[in-house]
PDB file of N, CA and C in Angstrom:
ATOM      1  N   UNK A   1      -6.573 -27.754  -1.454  1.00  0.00           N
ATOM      2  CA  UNK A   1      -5.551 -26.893  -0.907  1.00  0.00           C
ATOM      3  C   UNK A   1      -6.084 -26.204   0.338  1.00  0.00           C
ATOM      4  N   UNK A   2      -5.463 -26.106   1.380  1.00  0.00           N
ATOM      5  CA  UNK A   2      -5.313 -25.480   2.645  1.00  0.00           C
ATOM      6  C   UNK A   2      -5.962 -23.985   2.029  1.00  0.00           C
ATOM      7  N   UNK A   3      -6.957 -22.948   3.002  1.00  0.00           N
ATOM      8  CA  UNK A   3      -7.132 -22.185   2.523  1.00  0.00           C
ATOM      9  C   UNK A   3      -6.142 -20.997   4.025  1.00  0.00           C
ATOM     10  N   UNK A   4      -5.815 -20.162   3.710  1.00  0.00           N
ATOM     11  CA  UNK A   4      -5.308 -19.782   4.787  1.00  0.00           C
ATOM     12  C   UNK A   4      -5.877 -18.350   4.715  1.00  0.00           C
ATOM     13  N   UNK A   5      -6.213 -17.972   6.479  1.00  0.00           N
ATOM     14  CA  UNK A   5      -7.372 -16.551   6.615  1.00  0.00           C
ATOM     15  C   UNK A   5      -6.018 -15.627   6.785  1.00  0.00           C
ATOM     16  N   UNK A   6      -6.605 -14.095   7.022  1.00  0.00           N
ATOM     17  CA  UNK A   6      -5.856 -13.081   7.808  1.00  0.00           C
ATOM     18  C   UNK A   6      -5.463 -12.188   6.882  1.00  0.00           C
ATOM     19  N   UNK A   7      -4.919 -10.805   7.289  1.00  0.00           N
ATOM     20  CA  UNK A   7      -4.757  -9.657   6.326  1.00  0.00           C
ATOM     21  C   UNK A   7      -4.639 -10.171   5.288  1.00  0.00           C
ATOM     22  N   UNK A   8      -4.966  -8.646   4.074  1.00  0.00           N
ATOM     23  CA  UNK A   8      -4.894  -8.719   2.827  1.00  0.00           C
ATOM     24  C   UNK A   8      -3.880  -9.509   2.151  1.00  0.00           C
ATOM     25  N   UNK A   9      -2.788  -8.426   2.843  1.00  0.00           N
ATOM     26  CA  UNK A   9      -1.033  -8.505   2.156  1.00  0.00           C
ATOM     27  C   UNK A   9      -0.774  -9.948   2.476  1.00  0.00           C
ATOM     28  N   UNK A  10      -1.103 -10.239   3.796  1.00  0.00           N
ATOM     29  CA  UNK A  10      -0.370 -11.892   3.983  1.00  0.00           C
ATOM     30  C   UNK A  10      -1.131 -12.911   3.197  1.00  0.00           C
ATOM     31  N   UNK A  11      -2.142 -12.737   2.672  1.00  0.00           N
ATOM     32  CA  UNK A  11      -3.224 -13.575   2.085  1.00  0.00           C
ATOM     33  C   UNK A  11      -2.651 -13.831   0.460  1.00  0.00           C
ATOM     34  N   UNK A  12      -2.468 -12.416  -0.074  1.00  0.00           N
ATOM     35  CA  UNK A  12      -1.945 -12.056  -1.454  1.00  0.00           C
ATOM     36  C   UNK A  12      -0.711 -13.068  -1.718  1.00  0.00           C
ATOM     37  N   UNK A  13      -0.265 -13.963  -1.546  1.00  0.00           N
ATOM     38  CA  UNK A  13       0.475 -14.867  -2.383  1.00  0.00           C
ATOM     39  C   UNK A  13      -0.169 -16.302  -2.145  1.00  0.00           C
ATOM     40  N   UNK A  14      -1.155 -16.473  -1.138  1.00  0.00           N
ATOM     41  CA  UNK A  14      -1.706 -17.586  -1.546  1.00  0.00           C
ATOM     42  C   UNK A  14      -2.360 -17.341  -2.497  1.00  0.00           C
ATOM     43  N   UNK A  15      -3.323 -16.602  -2.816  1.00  0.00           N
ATOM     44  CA  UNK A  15      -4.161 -16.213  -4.078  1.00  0.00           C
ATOM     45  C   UNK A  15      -3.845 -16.340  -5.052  1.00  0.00           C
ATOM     46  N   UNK A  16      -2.031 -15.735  -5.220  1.00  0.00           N
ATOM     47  CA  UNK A  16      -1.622 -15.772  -6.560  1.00  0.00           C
ATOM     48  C   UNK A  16      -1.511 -17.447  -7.017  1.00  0.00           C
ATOM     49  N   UNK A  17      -1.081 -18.065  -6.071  1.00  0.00           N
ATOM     50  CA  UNK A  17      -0.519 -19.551  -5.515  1.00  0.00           C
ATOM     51  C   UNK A  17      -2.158 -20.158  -6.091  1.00  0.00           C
ATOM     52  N   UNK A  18      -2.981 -19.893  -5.998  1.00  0.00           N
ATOM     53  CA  UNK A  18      -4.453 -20.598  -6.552  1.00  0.00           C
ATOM     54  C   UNK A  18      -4.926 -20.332  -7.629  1.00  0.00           C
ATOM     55  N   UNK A  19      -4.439 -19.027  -8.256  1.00  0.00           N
ATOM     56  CA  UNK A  19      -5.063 -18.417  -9.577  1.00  0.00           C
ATOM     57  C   UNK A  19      -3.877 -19.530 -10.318  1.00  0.00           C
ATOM     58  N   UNK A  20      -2.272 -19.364  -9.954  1.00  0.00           N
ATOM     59  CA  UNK A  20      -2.022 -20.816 -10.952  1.00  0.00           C
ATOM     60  C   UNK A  20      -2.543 -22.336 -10.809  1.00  0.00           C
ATOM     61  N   UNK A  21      -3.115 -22.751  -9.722  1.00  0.00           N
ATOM     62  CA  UNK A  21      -3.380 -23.902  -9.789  1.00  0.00           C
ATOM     63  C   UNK A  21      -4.443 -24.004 -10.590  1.00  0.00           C
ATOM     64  N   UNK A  22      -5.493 -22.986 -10.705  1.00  0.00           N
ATOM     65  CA  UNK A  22      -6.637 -22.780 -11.774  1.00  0.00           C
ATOM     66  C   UNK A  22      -6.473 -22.811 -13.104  1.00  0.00           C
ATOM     67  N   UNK A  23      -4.752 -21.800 -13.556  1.00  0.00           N
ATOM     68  CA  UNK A  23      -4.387 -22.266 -15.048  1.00  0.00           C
ATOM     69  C   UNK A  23      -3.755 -23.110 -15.069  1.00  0.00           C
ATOM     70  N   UNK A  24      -3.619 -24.307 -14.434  1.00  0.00           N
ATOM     71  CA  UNK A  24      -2.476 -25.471 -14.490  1.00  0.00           C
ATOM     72  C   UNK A  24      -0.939 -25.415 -14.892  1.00  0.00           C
ATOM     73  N   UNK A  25      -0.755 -23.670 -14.353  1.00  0.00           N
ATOM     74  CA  UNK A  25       0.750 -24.076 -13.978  1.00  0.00           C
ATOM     75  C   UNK A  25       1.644 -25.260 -13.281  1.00  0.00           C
ATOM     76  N   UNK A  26       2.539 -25.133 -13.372  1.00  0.00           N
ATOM     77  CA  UNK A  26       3.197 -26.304 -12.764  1.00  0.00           C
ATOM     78  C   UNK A  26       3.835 -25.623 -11.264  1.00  0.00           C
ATOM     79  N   UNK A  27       3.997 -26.066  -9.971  1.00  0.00           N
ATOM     80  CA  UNK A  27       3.867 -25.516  -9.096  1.00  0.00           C
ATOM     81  C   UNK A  27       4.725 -24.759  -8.590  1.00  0.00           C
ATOM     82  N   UNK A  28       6.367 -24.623  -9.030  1.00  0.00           N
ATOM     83  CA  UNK A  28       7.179 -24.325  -8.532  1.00  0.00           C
ATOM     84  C   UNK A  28       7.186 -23.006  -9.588  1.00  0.00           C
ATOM     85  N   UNK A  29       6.655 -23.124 -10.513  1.00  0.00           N
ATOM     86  CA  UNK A  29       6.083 -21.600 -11.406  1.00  0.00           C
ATOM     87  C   UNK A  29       5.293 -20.932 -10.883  1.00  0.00           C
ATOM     88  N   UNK A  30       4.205 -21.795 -10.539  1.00  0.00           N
ATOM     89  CA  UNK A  30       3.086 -20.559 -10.047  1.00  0.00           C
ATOM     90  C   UNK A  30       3.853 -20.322  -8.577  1.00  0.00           C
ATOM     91  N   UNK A  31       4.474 -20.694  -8.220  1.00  0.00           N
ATOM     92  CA  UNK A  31       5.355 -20.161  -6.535  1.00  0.00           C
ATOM     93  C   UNK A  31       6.090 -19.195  -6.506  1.00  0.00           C
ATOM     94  N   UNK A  32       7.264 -19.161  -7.669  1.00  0.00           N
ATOM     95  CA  UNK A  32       7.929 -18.262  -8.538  1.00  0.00           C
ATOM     96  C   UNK A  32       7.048 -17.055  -8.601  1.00  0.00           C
ATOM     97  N   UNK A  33       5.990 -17.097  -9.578  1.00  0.00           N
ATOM     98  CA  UNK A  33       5.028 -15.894 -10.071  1.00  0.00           C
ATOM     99  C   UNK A  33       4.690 -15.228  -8.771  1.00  0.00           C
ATOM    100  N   UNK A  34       4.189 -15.960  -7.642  1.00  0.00           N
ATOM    101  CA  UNK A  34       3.822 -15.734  -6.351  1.00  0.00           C
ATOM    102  C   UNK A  34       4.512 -14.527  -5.724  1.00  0.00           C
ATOM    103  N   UNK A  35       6.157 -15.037  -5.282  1.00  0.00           N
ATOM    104  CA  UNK A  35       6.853 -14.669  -5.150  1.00  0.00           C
ATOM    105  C   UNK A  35       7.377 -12.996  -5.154  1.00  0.00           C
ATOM    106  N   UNK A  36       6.972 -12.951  -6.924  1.00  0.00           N
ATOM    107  CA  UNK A  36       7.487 -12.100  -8.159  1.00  0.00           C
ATOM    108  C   UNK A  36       6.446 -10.655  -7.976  1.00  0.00           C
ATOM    109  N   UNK A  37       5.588 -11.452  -7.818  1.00  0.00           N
ATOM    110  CA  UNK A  37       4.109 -10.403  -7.568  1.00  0.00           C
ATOM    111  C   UNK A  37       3.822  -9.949  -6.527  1.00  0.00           C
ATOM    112  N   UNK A  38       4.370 -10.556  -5.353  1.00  0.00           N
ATOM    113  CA  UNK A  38       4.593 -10.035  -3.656  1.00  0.00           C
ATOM    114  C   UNK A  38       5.366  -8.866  -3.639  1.00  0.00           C
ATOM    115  N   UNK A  39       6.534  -9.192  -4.064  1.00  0.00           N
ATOM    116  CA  UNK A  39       7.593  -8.196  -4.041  1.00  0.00           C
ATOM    117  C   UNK A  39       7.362  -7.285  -4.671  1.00  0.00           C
ATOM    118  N   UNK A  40       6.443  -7.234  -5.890  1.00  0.00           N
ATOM    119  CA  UNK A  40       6.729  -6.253  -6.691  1.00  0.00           C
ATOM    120  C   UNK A  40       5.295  -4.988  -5.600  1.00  0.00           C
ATOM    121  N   UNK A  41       4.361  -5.783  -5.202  1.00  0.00           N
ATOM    122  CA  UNK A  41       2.880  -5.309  -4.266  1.00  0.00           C
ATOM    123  C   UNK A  41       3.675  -4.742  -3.312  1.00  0.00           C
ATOM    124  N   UNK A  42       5.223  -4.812  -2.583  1.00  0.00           N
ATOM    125  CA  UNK A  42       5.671  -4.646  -1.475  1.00  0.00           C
ATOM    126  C   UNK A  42       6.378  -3.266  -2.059  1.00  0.00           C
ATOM    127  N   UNK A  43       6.781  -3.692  -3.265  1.00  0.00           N
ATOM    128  CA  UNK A  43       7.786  -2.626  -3.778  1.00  0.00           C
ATOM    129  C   UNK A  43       6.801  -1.108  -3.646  1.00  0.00           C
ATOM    130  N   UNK A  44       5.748  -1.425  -4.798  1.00  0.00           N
ATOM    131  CA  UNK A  44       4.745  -0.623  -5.179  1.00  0.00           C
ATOM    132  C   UNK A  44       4.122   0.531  -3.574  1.00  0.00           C
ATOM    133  N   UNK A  45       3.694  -0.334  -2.788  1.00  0.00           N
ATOM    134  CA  UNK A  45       3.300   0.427  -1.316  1.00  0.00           C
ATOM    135  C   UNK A  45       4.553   1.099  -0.893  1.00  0.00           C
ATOM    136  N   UNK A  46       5.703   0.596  -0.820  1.00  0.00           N
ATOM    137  CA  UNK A  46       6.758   1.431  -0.198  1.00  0.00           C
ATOM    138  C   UNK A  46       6.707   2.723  -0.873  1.00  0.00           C
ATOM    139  N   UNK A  47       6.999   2.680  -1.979  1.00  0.00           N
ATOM    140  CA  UNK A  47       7.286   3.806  -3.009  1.00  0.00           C
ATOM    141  C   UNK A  47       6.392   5.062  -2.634  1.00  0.00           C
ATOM    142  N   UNK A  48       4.812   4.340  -2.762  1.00  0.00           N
ATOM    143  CA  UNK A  48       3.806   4.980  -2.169  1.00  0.00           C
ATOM    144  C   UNK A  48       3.767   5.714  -0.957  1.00  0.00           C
ATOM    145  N   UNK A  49       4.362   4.819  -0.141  1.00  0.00           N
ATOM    146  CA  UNK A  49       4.661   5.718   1.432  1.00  0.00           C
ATOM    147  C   UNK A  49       5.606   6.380   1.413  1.00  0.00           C
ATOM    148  N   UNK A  50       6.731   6.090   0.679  1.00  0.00           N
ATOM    149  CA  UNK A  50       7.732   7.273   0.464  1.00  0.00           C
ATOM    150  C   UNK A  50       7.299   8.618  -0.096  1.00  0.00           C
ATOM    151  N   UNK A  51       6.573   8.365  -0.857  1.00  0.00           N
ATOM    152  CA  UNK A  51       6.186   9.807  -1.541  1.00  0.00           C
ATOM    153  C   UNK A  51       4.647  10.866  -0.883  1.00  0.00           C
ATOM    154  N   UNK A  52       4.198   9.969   0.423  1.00  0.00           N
ATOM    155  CA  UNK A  52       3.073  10.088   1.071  1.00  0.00           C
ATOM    156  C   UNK A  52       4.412  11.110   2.108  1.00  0.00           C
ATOM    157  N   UNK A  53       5.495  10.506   2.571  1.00  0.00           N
ATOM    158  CA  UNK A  53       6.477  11.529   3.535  1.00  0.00           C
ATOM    159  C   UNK A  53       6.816  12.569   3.039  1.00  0.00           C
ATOM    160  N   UNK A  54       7.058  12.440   1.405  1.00  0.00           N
ATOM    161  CA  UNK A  54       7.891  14.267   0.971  1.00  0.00           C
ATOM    162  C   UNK A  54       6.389  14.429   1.108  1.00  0.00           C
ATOM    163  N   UNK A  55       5.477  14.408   0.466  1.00  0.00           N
ATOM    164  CA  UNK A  55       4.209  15.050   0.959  1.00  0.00           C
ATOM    165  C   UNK A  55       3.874  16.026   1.612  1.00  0.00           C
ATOM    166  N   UNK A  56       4.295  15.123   3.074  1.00  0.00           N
ATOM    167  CA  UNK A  56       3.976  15.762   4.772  1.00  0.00           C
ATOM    168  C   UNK A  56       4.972  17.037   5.083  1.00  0.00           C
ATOM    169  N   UNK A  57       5.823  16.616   4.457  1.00  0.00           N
ATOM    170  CA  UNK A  57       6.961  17.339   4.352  1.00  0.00           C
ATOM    171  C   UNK A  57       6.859  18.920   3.827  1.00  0.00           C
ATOM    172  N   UNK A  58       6.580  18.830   2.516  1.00  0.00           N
ATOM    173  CA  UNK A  58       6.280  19.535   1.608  1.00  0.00           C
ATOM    174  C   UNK A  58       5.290  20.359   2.599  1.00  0.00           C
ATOM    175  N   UNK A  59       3.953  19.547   2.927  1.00  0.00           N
ATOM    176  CA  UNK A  59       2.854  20.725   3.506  1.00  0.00           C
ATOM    177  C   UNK A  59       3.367  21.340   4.815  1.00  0.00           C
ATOM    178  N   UNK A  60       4.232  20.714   5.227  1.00  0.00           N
ATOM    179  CA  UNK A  60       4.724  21.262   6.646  1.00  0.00           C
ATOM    180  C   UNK A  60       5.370  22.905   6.240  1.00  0.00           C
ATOM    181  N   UNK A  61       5.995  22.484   5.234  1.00  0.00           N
ATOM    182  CA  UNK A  61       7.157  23.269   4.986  1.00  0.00           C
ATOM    183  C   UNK A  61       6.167  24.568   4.611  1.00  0.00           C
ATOM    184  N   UNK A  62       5.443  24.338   3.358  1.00  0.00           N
ATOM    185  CA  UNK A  62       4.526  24.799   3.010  1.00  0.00           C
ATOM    186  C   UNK A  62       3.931  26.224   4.289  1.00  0.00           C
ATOM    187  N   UNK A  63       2.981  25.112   5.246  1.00  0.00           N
ATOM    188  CA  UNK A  63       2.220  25.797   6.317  1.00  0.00           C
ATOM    189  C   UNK A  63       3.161  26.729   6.928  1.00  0.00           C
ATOM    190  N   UNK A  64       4.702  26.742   7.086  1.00  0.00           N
ATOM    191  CA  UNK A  64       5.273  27.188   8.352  1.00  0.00           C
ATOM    192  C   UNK A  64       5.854  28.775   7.576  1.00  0.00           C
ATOM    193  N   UNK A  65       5.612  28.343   6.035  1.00  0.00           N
ATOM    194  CA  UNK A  65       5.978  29.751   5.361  1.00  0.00           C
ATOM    195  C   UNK A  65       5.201  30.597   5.445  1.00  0.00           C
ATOM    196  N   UNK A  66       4.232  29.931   4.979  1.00  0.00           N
ATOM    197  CA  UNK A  66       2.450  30.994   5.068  1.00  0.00           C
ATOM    198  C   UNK A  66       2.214  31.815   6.363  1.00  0.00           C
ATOM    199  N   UNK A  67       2.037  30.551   6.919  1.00  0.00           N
ATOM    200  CA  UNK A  67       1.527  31.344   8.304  1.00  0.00           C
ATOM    201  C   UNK A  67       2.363  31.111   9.622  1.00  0.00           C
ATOM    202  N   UNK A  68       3.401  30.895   9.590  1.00  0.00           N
ATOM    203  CA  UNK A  68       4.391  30.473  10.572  1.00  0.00           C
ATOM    204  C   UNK A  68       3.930  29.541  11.771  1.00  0.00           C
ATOM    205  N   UNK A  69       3.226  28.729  11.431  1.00  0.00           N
ATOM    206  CA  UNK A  69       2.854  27.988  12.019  1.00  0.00           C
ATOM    207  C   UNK A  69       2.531  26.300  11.286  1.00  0.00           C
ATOM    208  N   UNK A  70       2.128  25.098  12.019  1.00  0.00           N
ATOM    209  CA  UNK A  70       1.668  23.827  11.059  1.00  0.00           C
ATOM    210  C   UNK A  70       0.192  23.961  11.397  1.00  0.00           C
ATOM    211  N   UNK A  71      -0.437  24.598  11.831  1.00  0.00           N
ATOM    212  CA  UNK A  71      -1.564  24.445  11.825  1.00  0.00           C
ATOM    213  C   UNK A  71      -2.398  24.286  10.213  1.00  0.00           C
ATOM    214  N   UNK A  72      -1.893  25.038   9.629  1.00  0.00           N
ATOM    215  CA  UNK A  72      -2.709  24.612   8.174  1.00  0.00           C
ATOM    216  C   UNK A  72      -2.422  22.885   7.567  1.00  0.00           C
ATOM    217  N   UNK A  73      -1.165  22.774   7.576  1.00  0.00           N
ATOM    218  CA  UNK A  73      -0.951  21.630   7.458  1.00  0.00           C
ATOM    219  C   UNK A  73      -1.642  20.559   8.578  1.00  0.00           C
ATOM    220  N   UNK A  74      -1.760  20.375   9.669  1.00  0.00           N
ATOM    221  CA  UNK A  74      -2.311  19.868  10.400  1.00  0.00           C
ATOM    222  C   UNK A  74      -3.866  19.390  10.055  1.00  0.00           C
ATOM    223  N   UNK A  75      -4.450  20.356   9.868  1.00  0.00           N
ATOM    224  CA  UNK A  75      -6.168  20.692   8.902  1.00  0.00           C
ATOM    225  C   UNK A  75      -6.179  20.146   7.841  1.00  0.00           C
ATOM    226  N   UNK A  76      -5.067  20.343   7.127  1.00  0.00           N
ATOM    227  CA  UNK A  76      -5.150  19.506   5.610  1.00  0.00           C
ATOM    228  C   UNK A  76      -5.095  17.880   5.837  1.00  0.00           C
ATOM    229  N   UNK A  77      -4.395  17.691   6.772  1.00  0.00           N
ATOM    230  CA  UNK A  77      -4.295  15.934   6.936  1.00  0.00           C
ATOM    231  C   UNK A  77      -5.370  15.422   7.689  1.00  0.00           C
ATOM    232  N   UNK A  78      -6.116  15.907   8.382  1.00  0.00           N
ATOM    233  CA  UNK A  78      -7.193  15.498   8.935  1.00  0.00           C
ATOM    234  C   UNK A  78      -8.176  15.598   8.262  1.00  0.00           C
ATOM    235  N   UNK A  79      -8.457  16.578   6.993  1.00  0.00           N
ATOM    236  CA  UNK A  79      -9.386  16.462   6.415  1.00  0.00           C
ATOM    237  C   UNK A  79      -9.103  15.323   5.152  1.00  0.00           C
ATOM    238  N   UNK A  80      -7.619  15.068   4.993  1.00  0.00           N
ATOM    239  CA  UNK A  80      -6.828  14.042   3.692  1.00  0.00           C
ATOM    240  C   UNK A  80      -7.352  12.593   4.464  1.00  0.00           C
ATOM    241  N   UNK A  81      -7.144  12.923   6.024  1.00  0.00           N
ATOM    242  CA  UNK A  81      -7.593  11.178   6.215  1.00  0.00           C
ATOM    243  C   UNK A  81      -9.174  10.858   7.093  1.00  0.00           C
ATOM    244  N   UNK A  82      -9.851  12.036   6.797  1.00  0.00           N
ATOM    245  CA  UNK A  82     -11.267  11.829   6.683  1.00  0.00           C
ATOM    246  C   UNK A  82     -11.681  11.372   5.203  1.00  0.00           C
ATOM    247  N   UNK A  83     -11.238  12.157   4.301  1.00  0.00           N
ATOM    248  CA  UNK A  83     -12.128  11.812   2.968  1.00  0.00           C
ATOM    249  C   UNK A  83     -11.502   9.970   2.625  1.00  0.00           C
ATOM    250  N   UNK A  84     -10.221   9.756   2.971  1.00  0.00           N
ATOM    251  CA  UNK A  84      -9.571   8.227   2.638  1.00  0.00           C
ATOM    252  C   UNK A  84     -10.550   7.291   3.822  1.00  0.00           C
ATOM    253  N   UNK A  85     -11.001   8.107   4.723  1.00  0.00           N
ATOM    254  CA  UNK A  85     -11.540   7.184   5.958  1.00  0.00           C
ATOM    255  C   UNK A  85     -13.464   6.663   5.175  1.00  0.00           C
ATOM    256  N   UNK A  86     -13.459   8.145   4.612  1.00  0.00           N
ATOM    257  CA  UNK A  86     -15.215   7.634   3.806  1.00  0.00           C
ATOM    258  C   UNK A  86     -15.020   6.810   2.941  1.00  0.00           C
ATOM    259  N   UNK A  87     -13.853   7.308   1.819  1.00  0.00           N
ATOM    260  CA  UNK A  87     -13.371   6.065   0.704  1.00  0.00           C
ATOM    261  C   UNK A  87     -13.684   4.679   1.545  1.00  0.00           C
ATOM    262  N   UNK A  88     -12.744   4.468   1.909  1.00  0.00           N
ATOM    263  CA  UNK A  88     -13.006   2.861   2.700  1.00  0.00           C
ATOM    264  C   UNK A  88     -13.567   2.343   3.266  1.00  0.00           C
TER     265      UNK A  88
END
């Protein structure tokens, strides 16, 4: 089988597409499963980024009560995507 390079996400249904050829699904199943498991990986991140916006939201709202300003909020996300930046 063709191996095909490049991002994660675009990669993620050939993979699934090889883990059945490994259990000897039959192919238009393991394509199906493929499919099934994309959408659901696509579903899953959206949801995620949706709830990453009330978030922003939330701290905005948050910062502008406190101190009438976003500066606190501002500080909080730079330090939220330093510690995700060491994670990775």
């Amino acid at each position: 089988m063709e191996r095909k390079f490049g991002p994660q996400r675009a990669n993620f249904p050939q993979q699934q597409a090889d883990r059945g050829e490994s259990r000897r699904i039959p192919a238009a199943t393991a394509e199906a499963e493929s499919r099934r498991r994309s959408a659901a990986l696509i579903g899953l991140a959206g949801a995620i980024g949706a709830f990453g916006g009330v978030l922003v939201n939330l701290a905005f709202r948050q910062s502008f009560l406190a101190g009438g300003n976003g500066d606190a909020a501002y500080t909080g996300f730079l330090v939220a995507y330093a510690g995700c930046s060491a994670l990775t």
